[in-house]
Protein backbone atom coordinates (compact mmCIF):
# COMPACT_ATOMS: atom_id res chain seq x y z
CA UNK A 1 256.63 117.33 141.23
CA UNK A 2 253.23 117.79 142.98
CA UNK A 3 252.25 116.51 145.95
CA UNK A 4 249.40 115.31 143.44
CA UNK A 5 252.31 113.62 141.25
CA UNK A 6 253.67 111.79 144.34
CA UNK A 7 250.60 109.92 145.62
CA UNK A 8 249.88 109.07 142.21
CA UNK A 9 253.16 107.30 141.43
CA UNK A 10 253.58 105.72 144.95
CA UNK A 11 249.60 104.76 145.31
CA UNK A 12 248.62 106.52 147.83
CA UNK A 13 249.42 108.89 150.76
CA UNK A 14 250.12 105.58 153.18
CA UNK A 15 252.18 104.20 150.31
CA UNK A 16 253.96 107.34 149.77
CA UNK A 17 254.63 107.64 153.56
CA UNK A 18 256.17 104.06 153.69
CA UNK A 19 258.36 104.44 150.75
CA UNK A 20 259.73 107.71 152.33
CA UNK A 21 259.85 106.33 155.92
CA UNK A 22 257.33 108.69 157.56
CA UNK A 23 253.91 108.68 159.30
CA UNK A 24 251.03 109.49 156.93
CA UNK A 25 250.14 112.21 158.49
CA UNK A 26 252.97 113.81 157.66
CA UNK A 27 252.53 113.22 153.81
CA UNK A 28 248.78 114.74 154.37
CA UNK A 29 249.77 118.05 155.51
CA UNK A 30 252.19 118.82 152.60
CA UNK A 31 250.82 121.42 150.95
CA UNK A 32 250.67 121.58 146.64
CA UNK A 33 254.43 120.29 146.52
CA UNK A 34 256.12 118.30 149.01
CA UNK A 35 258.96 120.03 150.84
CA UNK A 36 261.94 120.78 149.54
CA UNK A 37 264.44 117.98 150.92
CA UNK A 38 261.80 115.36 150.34
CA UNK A 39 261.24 116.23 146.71
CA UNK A 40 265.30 115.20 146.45
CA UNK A 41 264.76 111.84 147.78
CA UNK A 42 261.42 111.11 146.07
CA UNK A 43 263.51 112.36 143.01
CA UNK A 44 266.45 109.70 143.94
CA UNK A 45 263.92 106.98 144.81
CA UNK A 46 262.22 107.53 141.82
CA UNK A 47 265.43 107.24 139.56
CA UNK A 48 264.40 110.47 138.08
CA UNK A 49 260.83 109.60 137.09
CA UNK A 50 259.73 112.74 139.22
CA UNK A 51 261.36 116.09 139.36
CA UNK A 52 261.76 118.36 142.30
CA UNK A 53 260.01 122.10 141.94
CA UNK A 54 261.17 124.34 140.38
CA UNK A 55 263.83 122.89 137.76
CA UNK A 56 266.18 125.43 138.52
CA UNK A 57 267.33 123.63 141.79
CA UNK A 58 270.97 122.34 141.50
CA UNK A 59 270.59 118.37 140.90
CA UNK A 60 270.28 115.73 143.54
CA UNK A 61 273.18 113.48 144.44
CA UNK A 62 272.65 110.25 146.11
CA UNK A 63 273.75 109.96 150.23
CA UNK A 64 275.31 107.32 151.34
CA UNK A 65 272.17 106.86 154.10
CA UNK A 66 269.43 107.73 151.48
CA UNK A 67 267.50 104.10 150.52
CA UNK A 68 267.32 104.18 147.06
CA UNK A 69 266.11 101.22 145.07
């Protein structure tokens, strides 16, 4: 996923910050993809709908403290 992909899907960077549980700010100074750990829980959050960069990363299993809906 982009960062591009992420706003888009969550509506926003303040949207995008509140579903992840951060300050906006911090959303704004990703740069083309969003870190590495977040792209897991956007991934979880997002019940798939967006994959983490690049698709060779071993797959994302739920937490037991990650929210996911």
């Amino acid at each position: 996923m982009t960062k591009q992909d992420v706003l888009k899907y969550f509506g926003g960077t303040v949207k995008t910050a509140n579903a992840i549980g951060v300050r906006h700010t911090t959303v704004s100074m990703w740069g083309k993809y969003p870190p590495e750990g977040r792209q897991c829980e956007i991934e979880l959050l997002t019940a798939g709908t967006l994959k983490r960069e690049p698709k060779k990363q071993p797959p994302c299993h739920h937490h037991p403290e990650t929210k996911v809906s």
